[in-house]
Protein backbone atom coordinates (compact mmCIF):
# COMPACT_ATOMS: atom_id res chain seq x y z
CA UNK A 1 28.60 75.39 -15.77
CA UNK A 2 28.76 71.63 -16.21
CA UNK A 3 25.23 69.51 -15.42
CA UNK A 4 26.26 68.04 -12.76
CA UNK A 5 27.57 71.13 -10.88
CA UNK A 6 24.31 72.74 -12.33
CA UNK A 7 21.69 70.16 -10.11
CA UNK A 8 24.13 70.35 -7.02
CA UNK A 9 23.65 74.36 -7.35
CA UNK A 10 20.27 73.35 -7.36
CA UNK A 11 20.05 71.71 -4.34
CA UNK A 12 22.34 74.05 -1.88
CA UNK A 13 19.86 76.78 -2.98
CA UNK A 14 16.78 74.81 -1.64
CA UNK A 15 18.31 75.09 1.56
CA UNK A 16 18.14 78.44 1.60
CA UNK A 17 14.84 78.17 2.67
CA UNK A 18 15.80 76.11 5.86
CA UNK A 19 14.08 77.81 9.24
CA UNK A 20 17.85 77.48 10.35
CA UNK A 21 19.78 80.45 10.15
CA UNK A 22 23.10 78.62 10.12
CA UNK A 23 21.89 75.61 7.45
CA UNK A 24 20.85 78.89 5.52
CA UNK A 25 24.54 80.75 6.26
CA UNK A 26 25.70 77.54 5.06
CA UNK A 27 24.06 76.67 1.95
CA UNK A 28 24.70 80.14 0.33
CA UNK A 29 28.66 79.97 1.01
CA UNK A 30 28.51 76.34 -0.19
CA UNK A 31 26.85 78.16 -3.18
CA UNK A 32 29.09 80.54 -3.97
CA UNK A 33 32.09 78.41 -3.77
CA UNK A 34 30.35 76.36 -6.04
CA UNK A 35 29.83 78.91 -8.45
CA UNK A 36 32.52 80.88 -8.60
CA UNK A 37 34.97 77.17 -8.63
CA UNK A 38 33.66 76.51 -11.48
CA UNK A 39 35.08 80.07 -12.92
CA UNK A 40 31.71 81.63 -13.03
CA UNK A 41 30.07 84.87 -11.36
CA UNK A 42 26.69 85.09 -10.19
CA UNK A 43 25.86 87.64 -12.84
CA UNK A 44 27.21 85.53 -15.52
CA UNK A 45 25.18 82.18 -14.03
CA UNK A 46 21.86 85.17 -13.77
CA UNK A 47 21.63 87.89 -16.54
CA UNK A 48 19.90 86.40 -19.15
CA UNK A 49 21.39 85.46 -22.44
CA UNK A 50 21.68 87.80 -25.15
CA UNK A 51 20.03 86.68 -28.16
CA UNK A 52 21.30 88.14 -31.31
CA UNK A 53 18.23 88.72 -33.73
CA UNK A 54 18.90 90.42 -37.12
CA UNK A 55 17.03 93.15 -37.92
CA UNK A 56 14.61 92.54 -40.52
CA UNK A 57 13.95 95.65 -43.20
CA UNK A 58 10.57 94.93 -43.17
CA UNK A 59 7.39 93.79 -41.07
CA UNK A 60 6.93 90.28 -43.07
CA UNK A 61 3.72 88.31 -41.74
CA UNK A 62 5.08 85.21 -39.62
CA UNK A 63 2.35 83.20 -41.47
CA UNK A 64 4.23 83.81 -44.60
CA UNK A 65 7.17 82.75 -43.68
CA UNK A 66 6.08 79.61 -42.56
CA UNK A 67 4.42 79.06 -45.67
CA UNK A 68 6.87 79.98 -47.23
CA UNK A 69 9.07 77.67 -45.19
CA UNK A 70 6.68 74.91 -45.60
CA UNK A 71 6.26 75.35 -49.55
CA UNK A 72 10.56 75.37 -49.85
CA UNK A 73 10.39 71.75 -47.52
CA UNK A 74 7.39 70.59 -50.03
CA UNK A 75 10.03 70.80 -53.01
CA UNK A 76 12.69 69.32 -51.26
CA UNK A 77 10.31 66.32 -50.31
CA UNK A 78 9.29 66.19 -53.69
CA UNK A 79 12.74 66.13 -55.55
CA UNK A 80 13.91 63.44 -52.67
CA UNK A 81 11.41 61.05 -53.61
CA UNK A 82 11.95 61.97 -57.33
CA UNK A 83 15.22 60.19 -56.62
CA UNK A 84 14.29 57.44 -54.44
CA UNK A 85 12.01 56.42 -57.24
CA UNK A 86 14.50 56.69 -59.87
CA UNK A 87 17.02 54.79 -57.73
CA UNK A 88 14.49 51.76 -57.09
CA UNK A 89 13.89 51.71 -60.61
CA UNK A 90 17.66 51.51 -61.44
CA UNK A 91 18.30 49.18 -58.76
CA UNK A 92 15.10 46.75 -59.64
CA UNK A 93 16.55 46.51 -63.15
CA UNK A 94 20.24 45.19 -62.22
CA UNK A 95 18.21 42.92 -59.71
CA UNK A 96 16.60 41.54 -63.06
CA UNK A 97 19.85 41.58 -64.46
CA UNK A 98 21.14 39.28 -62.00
CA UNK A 99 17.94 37.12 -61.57
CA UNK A 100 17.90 36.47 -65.47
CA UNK A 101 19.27 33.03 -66.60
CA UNK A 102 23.25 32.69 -67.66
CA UNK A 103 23.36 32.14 -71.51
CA UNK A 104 26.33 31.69 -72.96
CA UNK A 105 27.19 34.21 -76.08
CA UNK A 106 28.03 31.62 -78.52
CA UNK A 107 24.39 29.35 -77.75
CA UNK A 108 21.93 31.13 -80.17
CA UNK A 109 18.93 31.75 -79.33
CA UNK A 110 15.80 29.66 -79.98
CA UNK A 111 14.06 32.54 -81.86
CA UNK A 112 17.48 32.82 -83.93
CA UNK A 113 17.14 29.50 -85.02
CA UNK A 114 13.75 29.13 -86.74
């Protein structure tokens, strides 16, 4: 069901609590239009969804995992900024590169000359 649909569902079913029996009469076939025009049924819009867990072989301590987990992302972290750090270094030495005076190849050098 689409948000917006969602909210006005919302709102026809807080009349449902009107002290007027026809505002009440009213709200829940404006509700069920609603619902079932937007191709759904009220048990599909109300049973709860099925969540598909595996099934684990074994009791494993949820603290494990997540230190587990956590240990895994420390590596990761660690191996990024491995790489970061190599890159700056890479990329602070063409920087010099570029920053370094232009000498021509055929002007020797002054310690060349002595």
């Amino acid at each position: 069901m689409r948000r917006g649909d969602l909210t006005r569902l919302i709102r026809i079913l807080g009349m449902l609590g009107s002290d007027h029996d026809g505002e009440r009469a009213a709200a829940a076939l404006a509700a069920d239009r609603l619902v079932r025009g937007s191709g759904w049924s009220w048990s599909d819009l109300l049973a709860p969804a099925r969540v598909w867990r595996p099934v684990r072989a074994q009791s494993v301590d949820p603290l494990t995992d997540r230190l587990a987990a956590a240990d895994s992302r420390m590596r990761q972290l660690r191996s990024e900024n491995a790489r970061l750090q190599e890159e700056i270094r890479r990329l602070k030495r063409r920087l010099d590169l570029r920053t370094q005076p232009f000498r021509p190849a055929d002007e020797k050098s002054p310690a060349a000359s002595g």
